[in-house]
N, C-alpha and C. Protein backbone atom coordinates (compact mmCIF):
# COMPACT_ATOMS: atom_id res chain seq x y z
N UNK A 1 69.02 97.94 144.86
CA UNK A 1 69.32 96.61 145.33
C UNK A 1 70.72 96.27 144.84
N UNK A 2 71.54 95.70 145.46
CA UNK A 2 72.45 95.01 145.63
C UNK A 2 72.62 94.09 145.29
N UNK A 3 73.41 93.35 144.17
CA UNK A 3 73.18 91.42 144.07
C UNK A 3 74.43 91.38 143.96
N UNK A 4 74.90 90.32 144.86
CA UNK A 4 76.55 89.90 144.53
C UNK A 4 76.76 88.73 143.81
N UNK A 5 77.42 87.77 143.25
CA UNK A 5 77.62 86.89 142.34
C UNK A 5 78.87 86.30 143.05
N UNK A 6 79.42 85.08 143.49
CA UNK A 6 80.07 84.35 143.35
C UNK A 6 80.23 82.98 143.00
N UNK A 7 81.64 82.94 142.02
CA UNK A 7 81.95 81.52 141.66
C UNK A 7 83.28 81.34 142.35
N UNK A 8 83.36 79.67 142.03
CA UNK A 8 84.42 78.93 142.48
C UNK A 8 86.32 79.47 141.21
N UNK A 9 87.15 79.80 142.19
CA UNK A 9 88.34 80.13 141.27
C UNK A 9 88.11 81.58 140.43
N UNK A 10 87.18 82.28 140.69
CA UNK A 10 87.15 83.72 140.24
C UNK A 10 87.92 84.49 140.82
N UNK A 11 88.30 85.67 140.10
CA UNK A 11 89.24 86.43 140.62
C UNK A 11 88.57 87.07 142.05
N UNK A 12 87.32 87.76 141.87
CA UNK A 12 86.40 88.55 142.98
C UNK A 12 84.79 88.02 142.45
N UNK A 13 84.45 88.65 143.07
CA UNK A 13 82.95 88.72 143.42
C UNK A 13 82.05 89.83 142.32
N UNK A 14 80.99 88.85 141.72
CA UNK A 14 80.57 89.86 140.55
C UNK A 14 78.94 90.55 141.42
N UNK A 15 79.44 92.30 140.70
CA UNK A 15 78.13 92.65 141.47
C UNK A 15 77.22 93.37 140.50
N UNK A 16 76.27 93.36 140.52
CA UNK A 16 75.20 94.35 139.96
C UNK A 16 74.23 95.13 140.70
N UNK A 17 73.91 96.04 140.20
CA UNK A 17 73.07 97.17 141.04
C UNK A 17 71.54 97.79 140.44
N UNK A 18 70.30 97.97 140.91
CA UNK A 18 69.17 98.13 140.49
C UNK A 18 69.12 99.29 141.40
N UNK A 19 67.87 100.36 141.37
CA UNK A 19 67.26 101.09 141.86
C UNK A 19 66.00 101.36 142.11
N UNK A 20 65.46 101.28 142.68
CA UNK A 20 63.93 101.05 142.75
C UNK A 20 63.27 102.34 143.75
N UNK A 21 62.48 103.18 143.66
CA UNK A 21 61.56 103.68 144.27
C UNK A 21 61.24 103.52 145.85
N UNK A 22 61.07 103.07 146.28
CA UNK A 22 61.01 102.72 147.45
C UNK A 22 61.74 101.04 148.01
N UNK A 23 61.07 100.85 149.15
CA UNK A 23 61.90 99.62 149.85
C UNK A 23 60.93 98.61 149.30
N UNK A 24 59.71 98.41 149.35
CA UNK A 24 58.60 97.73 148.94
C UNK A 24 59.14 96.94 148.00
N UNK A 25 59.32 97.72 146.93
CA UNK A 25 59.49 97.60 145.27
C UNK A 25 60.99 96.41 145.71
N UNK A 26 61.89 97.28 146.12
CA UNK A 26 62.95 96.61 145.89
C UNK A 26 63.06 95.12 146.82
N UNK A 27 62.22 94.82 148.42
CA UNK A 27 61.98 93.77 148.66
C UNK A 27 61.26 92.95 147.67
N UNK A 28 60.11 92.88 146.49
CA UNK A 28 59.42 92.37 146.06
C UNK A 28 60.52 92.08 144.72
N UNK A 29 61.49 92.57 144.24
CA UNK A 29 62.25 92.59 143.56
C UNK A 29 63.26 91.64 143.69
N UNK A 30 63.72 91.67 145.30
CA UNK A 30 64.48 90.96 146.05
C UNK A 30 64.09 89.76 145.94
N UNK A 31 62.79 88.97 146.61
CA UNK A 31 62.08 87.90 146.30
C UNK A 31 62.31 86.99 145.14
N UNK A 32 61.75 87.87 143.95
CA UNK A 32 61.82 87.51 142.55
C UNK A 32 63.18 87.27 142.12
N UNK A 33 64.42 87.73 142.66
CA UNK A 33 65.56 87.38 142.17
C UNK A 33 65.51 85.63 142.74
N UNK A 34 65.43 86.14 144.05
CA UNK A 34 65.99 84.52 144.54
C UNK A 34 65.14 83.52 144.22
N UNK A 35 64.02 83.28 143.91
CA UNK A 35 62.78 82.98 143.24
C UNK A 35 63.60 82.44 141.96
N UNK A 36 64.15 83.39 141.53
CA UNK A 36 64.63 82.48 139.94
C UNK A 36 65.87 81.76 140.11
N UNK A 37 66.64 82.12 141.09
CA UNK A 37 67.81 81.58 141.47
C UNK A 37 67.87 80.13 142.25
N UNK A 38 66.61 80.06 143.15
CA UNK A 38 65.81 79.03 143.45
C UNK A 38 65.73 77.90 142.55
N UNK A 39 65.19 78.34 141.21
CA UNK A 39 64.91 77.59 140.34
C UNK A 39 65.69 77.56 139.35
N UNK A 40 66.86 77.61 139.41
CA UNK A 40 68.07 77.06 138.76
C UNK A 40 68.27 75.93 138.60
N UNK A 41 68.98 75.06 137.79
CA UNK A 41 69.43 73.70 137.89
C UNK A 41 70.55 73.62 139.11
N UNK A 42 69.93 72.18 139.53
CA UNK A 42 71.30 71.86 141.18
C UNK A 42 72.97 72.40 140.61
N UNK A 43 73.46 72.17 138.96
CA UNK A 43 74.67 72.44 138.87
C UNK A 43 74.80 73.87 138.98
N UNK A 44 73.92 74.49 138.66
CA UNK A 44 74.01 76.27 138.65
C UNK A 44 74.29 76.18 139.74
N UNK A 45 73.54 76.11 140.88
CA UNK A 45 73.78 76.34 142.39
C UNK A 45 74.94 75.94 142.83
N UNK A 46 75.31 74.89 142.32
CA UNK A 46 76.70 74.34 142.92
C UNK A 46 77.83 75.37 142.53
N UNK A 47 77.84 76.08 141.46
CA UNK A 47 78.96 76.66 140.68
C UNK A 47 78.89 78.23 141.17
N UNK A 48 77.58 78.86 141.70
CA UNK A 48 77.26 80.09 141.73
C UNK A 48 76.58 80.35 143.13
N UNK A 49 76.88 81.45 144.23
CA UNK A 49 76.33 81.84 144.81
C UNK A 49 76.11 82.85 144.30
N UNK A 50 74.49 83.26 144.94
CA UNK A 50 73.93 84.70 145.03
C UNK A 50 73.27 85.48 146.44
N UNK A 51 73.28 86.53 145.92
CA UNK A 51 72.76 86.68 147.67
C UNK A 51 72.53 88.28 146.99
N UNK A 52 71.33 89.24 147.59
CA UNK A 52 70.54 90.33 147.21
C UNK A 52 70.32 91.42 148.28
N UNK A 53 70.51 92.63 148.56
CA UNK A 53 70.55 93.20 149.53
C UNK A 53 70.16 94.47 148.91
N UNK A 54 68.69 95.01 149.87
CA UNK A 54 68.13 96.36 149.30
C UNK A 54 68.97 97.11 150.44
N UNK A 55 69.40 98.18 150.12
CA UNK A 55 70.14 99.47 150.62
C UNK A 55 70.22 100.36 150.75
N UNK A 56 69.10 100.95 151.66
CA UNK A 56 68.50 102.49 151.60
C UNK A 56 68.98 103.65 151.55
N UNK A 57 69.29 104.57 150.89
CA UNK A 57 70.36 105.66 150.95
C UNK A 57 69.54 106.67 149.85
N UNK A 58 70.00 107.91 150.56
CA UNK A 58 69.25 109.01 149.83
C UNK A 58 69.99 109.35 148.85
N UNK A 59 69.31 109.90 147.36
CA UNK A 59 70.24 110.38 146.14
C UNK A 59 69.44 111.61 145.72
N UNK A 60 70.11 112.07 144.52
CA UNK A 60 70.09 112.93 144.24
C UNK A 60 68.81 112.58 143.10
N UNK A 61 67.72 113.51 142.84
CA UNK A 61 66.38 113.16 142.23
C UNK A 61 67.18 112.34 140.39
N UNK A 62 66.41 111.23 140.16
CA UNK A 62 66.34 110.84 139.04
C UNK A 62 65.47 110.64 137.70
N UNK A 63 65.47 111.46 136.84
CA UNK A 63 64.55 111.21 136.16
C UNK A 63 63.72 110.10 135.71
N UNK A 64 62.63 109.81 135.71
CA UNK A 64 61.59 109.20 135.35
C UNK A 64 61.85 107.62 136.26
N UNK A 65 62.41 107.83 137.54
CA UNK A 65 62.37 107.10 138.05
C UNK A 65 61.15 106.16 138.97
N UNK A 66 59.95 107.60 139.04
CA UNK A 66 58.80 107.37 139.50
C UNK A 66 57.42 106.93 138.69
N UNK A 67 58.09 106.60 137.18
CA UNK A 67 57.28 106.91 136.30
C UNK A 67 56.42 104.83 136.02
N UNK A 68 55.43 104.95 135.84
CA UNK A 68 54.92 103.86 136.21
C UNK A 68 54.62 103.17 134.61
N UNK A 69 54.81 101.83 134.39
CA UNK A 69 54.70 101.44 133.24
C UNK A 69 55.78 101.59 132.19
N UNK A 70 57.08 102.23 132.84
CA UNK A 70 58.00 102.21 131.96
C UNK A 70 59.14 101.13 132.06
């Protein structure tokens, strides 16, 4: 997943990146971001956009990426 970050007078756009197992995971992931972002105070929102984008692309195998409970 994809999350971009913008504020007002920043140089660029702040991003962070997750990986998740399938699309499932990372829609339900997706949810839960904006879910908390949702529930920000009105000034957070005013000062910060967000916005979340799962991005399907094949990689190269990762360890213990399938591993459940970790």
């Amino acid at each position: 997943m994809l999350v971009l970050f913008s504020m007002p007078n920043a140089p660029s756009v702040k991003y962070n990146g997750f990986i998740y197992p399938n699309e499932e995971t990372c829609e339900t992931a997706k949810y839960e971001m904006h879910e908390a972002y949702n529930n920000k105070p009105t000034e957070y929102k005013l000062a910060t956009t967000m916005n979340a984008y799962c991005v399907e692309f094949d990689s190269f195998p990762i360890a213990g990426l399938n591993r459940t409970g970790a």
